[in-house]
Protein backbone atom coordinates (compact mmCIF):
# COMPACT_ATOMS: atom_id res chain seq x y z
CA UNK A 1 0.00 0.00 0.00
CA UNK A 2 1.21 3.63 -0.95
CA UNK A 3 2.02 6.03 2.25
CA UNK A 4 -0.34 8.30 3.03
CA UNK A 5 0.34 11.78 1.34
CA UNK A 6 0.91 14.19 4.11
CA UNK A 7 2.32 11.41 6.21
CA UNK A 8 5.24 10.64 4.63
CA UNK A 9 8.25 11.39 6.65
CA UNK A 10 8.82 15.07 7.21
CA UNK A 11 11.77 16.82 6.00
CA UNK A 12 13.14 13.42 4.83
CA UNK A 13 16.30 15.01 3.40
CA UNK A 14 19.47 13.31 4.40
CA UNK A 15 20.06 12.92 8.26
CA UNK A 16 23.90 11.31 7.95
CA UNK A 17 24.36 12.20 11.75
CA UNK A 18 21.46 9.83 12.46
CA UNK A 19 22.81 7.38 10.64
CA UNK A 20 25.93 7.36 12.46
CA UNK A 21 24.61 6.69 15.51
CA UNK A 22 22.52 3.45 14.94
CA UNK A 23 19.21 2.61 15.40
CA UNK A 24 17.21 4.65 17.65
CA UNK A 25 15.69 2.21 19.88
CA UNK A 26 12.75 2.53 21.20
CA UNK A 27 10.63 0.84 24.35
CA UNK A 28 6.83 0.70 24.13
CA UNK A 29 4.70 -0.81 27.40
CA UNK A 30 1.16 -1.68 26.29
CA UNK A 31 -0.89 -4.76 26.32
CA UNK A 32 -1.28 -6.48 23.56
CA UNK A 33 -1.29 -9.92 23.87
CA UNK A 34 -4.47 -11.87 23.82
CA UNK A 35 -3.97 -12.73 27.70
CA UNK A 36 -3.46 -9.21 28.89
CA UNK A 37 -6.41 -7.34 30.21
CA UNK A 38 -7.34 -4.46 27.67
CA UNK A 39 -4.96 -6.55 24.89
CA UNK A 40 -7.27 -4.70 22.06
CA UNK A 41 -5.17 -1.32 22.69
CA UNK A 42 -2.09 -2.57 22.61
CA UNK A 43 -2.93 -5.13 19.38
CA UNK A 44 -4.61 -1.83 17.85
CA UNK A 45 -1.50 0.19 18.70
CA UNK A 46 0.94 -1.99 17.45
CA UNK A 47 -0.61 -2.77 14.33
CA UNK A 48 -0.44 0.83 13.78
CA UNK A 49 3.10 1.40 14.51
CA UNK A 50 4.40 -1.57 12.61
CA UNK A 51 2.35 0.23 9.44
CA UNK A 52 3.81 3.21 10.25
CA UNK A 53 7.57 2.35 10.00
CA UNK A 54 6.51 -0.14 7.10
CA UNK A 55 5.62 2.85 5.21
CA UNK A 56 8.20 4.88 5.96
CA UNK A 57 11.01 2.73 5.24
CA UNK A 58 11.75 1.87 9.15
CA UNK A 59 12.73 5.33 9.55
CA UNK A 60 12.00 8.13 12.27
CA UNK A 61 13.07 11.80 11.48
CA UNK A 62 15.30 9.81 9.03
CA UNK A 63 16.74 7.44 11.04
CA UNK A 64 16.53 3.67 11.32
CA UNK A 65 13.99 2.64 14.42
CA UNK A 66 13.06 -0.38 16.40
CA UNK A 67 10.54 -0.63 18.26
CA UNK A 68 10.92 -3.24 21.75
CA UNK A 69 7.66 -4.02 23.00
CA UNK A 70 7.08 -5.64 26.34
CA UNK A 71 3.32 -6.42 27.94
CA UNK A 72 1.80 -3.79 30.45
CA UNK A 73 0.34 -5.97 33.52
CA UNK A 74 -2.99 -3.59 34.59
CA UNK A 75 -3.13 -5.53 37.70
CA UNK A 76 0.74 -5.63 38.81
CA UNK A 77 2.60 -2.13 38.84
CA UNK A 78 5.78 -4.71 39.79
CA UNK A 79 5.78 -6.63 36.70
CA UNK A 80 5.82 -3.30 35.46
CA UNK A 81 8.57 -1.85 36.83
CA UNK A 82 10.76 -5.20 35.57
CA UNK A 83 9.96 -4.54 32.23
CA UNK A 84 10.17 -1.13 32.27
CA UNK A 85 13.95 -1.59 33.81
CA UNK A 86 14.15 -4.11 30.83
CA UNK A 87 13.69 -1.45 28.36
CA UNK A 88 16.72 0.59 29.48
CA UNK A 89 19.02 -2.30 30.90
CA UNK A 90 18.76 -4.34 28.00
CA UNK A 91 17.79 -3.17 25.26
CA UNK A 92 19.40 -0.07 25.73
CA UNK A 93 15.59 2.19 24.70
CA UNK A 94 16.41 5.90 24.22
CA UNK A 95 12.94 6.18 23.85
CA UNK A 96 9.49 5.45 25.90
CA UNK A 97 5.81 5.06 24.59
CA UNK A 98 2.83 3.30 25.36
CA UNK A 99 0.88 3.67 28.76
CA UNK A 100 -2.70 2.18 28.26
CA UNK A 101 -3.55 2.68 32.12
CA UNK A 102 -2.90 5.47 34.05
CA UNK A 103 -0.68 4.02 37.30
CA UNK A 104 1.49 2.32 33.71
CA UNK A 105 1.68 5.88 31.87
CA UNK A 106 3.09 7.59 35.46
CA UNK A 107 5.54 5.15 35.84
CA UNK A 108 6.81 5.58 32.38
CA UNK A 109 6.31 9.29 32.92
CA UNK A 110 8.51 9.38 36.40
CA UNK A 111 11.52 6.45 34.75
CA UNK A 112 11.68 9.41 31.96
CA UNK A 113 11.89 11.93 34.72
CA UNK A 114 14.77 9.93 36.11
CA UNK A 115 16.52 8.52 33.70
CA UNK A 116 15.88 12.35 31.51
CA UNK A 117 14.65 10.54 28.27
CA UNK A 118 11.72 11.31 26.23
CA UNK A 119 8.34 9.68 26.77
CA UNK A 120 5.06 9.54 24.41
CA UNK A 121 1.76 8.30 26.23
CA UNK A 122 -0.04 6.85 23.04
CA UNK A 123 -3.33 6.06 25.20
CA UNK A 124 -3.25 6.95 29.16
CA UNK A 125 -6.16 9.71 29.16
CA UNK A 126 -5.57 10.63 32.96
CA UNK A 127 -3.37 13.22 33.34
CA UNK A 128 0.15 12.51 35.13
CA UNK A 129 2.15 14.88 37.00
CA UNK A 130 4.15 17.12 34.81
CA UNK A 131 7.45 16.46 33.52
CA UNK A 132 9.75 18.09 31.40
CA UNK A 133 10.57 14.96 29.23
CA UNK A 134 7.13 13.31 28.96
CA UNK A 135 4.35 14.42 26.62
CA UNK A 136 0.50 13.31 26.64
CA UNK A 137 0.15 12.85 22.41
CA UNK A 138 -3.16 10.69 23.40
CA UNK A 139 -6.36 12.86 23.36
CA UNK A 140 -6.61 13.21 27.12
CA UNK A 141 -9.94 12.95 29.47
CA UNK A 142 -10.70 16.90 29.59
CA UNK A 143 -10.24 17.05 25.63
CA UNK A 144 -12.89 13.83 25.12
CA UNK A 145 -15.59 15.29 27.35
CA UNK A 146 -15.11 18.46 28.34
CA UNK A 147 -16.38 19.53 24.62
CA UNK A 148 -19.08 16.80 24.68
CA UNK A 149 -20.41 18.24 27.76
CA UNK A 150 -20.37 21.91 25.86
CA UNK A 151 -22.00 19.79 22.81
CA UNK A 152 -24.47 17.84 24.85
CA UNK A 153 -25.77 20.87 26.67
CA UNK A 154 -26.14 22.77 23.44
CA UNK A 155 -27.71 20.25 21.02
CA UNK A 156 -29.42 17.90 23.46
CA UNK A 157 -30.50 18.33 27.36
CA UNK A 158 -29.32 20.33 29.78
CA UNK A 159 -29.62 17.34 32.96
CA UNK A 160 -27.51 14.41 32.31
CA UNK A 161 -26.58 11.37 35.02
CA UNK A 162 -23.01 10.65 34.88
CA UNK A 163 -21.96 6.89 35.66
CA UNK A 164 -17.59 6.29 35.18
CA UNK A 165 -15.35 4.02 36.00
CA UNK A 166 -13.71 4.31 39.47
CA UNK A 167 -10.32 5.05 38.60
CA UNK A 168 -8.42 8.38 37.67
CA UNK A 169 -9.30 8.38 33.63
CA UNK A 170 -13.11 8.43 34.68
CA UNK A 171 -13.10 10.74 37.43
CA UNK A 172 -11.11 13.20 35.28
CA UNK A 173 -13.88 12.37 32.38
CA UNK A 174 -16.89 12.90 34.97
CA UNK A 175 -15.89 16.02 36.20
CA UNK A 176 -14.79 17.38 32.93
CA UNK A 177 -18.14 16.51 31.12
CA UNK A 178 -20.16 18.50 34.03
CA UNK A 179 -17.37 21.57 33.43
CA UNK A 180 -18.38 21.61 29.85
CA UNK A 181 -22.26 21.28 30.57
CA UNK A 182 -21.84 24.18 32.82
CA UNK A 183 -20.68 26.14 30.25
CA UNK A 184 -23.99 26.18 28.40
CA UNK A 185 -26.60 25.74 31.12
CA UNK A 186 -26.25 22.21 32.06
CA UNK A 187 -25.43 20.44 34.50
CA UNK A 188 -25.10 16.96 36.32
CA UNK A 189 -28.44 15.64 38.51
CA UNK A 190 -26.08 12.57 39.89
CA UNK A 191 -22.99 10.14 39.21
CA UNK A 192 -21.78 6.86 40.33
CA UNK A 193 -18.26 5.61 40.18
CA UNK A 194 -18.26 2.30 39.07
CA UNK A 195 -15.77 -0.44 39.97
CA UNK A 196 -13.40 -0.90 36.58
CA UNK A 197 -13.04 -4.25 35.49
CA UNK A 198 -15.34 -6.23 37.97
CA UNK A 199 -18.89 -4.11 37.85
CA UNK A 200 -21.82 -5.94 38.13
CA UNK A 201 -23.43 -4.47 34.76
CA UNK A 202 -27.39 -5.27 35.40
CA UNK A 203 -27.35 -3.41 39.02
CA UNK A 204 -25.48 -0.59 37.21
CA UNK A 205 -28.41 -0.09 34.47
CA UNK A 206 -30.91 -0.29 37.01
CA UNK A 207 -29.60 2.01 39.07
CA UNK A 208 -29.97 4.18 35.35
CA UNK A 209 -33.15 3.26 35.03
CA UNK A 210 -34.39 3.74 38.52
CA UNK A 211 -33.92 7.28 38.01
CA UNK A 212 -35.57 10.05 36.14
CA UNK A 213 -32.85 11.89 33.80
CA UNK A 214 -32.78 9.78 30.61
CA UNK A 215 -29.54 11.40 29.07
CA UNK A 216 -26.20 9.47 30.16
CA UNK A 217 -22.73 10.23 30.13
CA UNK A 218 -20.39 6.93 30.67
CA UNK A 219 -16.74 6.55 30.75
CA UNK A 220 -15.67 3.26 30.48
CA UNK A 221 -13.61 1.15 27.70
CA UNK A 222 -12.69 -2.23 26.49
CA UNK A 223 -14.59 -4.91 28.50
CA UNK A 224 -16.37 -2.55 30.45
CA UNK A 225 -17.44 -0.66 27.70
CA UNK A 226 -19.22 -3.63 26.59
CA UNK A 227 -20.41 -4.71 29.63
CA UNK A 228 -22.62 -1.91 29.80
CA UNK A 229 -23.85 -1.18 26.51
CA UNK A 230 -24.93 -5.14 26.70
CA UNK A 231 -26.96 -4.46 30.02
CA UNK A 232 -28.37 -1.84 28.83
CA UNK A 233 -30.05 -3.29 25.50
CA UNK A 234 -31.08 -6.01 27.66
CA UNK A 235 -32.96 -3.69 30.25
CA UNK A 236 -33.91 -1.71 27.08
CA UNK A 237 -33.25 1.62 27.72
CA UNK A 238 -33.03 2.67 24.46
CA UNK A 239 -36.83 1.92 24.12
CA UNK A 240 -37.22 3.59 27.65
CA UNK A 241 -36.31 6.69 26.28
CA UNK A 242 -32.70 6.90 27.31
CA UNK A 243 -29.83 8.33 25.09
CA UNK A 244 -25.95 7.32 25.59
CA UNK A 245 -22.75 9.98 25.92
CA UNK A 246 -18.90 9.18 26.67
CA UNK A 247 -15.87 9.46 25.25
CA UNK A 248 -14.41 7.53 22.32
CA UNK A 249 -13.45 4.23 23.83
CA UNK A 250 -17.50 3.86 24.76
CA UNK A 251 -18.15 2.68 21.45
CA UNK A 252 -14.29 1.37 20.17
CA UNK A 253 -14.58 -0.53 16.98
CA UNK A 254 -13.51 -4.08 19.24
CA UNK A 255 -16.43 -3.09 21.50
CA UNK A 256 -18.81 -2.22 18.15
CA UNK A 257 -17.91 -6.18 17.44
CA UNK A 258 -19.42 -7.33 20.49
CA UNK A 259 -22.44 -5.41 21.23
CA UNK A 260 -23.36 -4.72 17.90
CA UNK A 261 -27.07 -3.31 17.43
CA UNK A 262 -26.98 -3.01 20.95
CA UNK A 263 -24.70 0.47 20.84
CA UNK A 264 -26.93 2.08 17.74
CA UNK A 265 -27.52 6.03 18.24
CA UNK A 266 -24.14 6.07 21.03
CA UNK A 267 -22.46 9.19 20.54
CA UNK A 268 -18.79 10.23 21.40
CA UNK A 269 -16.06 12.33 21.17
CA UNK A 270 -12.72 11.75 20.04
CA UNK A 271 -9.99 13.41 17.48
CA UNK A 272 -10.43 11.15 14.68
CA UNK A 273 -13.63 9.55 12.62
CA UNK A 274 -13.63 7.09 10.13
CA UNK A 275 -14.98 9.89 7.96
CA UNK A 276 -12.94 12.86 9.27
CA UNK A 277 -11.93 15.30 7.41
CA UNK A 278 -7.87 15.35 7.45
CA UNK A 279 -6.52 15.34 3.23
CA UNK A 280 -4.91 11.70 4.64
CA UNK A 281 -7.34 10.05 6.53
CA UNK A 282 -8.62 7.87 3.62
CA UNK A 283 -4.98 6.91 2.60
CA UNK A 284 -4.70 5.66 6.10
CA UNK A 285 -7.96 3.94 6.20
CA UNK A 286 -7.12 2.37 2.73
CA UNK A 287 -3.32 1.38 4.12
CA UNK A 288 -4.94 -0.20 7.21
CA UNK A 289 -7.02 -2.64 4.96
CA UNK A 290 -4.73 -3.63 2.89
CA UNK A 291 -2.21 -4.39 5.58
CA UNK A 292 -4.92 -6.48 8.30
CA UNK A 293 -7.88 -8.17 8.40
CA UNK A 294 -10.02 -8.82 11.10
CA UNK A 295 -9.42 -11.94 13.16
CA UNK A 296 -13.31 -12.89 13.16
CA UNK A 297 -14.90 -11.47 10.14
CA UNK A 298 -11.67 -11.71 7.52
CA UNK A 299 -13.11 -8.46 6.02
CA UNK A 300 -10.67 -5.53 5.68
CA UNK A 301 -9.66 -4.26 8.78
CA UNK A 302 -10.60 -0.37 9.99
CA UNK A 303 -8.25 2.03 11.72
CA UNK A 304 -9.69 2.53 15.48
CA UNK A 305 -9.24 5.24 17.39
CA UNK A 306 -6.43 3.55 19.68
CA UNK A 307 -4.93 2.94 16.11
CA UNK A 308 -4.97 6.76 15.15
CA UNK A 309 -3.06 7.59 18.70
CA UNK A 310 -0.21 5.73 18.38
CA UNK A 311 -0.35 6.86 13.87
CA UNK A 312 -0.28 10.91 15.59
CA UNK A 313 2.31 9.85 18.12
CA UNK A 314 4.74 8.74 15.29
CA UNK A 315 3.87 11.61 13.20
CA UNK A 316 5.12 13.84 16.56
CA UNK A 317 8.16 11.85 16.74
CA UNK A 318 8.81 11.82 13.16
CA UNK A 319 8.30 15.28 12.95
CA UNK A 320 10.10 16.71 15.81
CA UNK A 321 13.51 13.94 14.97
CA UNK A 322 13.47 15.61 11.41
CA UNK A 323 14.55 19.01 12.58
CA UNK A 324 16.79 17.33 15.08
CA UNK A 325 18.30 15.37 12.35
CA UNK A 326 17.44 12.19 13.87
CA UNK A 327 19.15 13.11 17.80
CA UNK A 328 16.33 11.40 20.19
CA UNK A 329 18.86 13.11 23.39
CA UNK A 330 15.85 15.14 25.29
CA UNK A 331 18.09 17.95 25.27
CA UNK A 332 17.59 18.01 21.22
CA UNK A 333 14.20 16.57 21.08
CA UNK A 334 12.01 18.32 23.95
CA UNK A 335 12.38 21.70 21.68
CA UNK A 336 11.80 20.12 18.71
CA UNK A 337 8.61 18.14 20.26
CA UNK A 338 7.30 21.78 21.86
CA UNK A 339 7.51 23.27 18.60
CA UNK A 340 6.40 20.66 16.56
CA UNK A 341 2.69 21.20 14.56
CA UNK A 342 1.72 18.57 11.59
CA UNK A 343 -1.30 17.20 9.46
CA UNK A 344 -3.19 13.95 11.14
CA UNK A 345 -5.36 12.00 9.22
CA UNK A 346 -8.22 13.81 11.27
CA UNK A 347 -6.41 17.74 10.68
CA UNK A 348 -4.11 19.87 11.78
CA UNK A 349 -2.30 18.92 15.42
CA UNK A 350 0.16 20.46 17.12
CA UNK A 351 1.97 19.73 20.52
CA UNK A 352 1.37 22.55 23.12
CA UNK A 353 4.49 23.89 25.00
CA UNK A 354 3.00 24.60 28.36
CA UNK A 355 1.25 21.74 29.05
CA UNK A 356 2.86 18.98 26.69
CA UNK A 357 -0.55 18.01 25.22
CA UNK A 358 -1.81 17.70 21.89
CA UNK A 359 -4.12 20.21 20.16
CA UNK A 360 -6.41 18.56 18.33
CA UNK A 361 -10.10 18.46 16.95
CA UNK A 362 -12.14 16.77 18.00
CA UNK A 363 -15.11 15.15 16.66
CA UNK A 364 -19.05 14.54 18.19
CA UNK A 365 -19.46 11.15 16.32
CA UNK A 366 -22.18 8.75 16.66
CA UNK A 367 -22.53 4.70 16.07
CA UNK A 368 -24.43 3.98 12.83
CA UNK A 369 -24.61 0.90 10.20
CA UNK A 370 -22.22 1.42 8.02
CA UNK A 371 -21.52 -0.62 4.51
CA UNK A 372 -18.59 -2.05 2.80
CA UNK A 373 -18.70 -5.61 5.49
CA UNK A 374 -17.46 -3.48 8.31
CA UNK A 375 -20.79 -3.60 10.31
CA UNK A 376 -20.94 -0.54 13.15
CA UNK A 377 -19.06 2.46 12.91
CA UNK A 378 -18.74 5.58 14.85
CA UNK A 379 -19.63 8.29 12.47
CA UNK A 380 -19.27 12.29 12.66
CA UNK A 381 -21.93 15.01 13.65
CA UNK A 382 -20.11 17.45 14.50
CA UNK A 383 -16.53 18.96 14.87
CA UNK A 384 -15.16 21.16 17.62
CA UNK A 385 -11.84 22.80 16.31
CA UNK A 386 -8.45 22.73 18.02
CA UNK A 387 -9.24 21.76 21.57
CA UNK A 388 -6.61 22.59 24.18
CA UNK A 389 -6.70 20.89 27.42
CA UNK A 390 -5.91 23.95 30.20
CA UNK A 391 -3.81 21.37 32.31
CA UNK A 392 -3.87 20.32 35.63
């Protein structure tokens, strides 16, 4: 498959001091292997990476890259720390990405602190304390809902019941929702945290259904994300009258798979759409089939959005090690990364000093049919324009 237009690699012109010094090596902590608990970010995220180099001739900024992947535990922060030591002991990583849960993206964010290398989270939405060397590339839990709450309040109802999952990412998500209601006469009438990864799914939907605002905001993902859209079809809210909100992961294209029909009419936020307006997006989407197919179907495989974050994390790095000439040293690269503004497949991005965040679109999308053998697909509404998350 051709590379995408705008994504080939910037400023490739000849980066001989890169070449000099050897591969840049990089470490990336995720799950992805079909044991690990929330594997489907990791697989998604790899998949994505490996494309990524494929197209650009293994090269970052112009320089040769590996990429040394190791499994993120969710449940042991120990086994974490071993592998994270792995990535700098052994293989020798001048780099760090990955992060799919928040206690994995803080340690990657302080062992970058420490050890004064650059780190990438390509998925962590909660926000970690700040550090000079590490940057938040994924979208994160103020830029999903924070303009879905401004959306929501504007386009939909003003009362909403907020249900999350008990953990940073959906605290963060709650409370940012509620800011953006606020801001155009909303506001929340209750919330429950919910207990991430062992909810009991039916009591949560009644507790929805026992009381009287009908429009929901949820922040959950993977197999909790499914969890509850499947308890609620079978309590059938939807015919009760009640509407679904969250952020992107809600209705993920693995979780699409699973509850199917059940999710129709979901609507969420996130900075990409498989119809999204960036010049590249279709190049990507048309790269991405002919690269995978899906495990159950066989049909052409779809970019997701956990896909897309690790696809804009690479076009950071690429971008900021071409004007460094390929030097990944932080004293070289933070700069470089700061200053650093490119074309996504969803728009323009571009990495904001202060607070080491992306600014990015973001898109109000909702789940529809689609064609083409891909069954559900989160489709866009509506587009809010270069969100900036204020920081912590």
């Amino acid at each position: 498959a051709p590379a995408p237009a705008a994504t080939a690699a910037p400023a490739s012109a000849t980066v001989a001091a890169a070449a000099d010094a050897g591969p840049l090596v990089i470490g990336v902590l995720l799950p992805y292997t079909e044991s690990a608990i929330d594997g489907d970010i990791g697989a998604s995220q790899r998949r994505a990476a490996d494309l990524y180099l494929k197209l650009h001739g293994g090269k970052l900024g112009g320089r040769d890259a590996r990429l040394v992947w190791n499994d993120e535990s969710a449940l042991d922060p120990a086994t974490n720390q071993v592998r994270v030591k792995q990535f700098l002991d052994k293989d020798h990583a001048q780099l760090l990405l990955g992060g799919a849960g928040g206690a994995a993206a803080q340690l990657l964010r302080d062992t970058a602190e420490a050890q004064k290398l650059v780190y990438l989270d390509t998925n962590s939405t909660a926000r970690f304390s700040k550090s000079a060397y590490a940057f938040h590339v994924a979208p994160t839990a103020w830029q999903l809902s924070e303009p879905l709450g401004e959306w929501a309040a504007k386009n939909r109802a003003k009362e909403f019941y907020a249900a999350y999952a008990d953990e940073a990412s959906g605290a963060e998500a709650a409370a940012a929702f509620a800011e953006g209601l606020a801001k155009n006469g909303g506001r929340l009438t209750a919330k429950a945290a919910v207990p991430a990864k062992s909810a009991d799914w039916t009591k949560v939907v009644a507790a929805i259904k026992a009381q009287p605002t009908k429009d929901v905001f949820a922040a959950f993902y993977t197999e909790d994300a499914a969890g509850l859209i499947g308890a609620w079809s079978n309590a059938d809210l939807r015919g009760a009258g009640y509407r679904l909100y969250g952020p992107g992961s809600l209705a993920d294209y693995e979780v699409l798979k699973v509850t199917k029909e059940a999710a129709l009419g979901t609507v969420t936020s996130y900075p990409w759409s498989v119809d999204a307006a960036g010049t590249d997006n279709s190049s990507l989407i048309n790269a991405f089939k002919g690269a995978y197919k899906d495990e159950d179907t066989g049909q052409p495989l779809v970019p997701d959005g956990y896909a897309v974050e690790m696809w804009d994390a690479l076009l950071a790095l690429d971008t900021a090690l071409a004007v460094t000439k390929g030097d990944a040293t932080a004293a070289a690269l933070v700069p470089a990364l700061e200053g650093a503004s490119f074309m996504t497949p969803a728009g323009p991005a571009a990495v904001d000093k202060a607070t080491h965040t992306l600014v990015t679109d973001v898109y109000i999308r909702e789940v529809r049919t689609s064609g083409g053998g891909n069954g559900l697909l989160s489709v866009s509404t509506d587009r809010v324009s270069a969100v900036r998350d204020p920081g912590n």
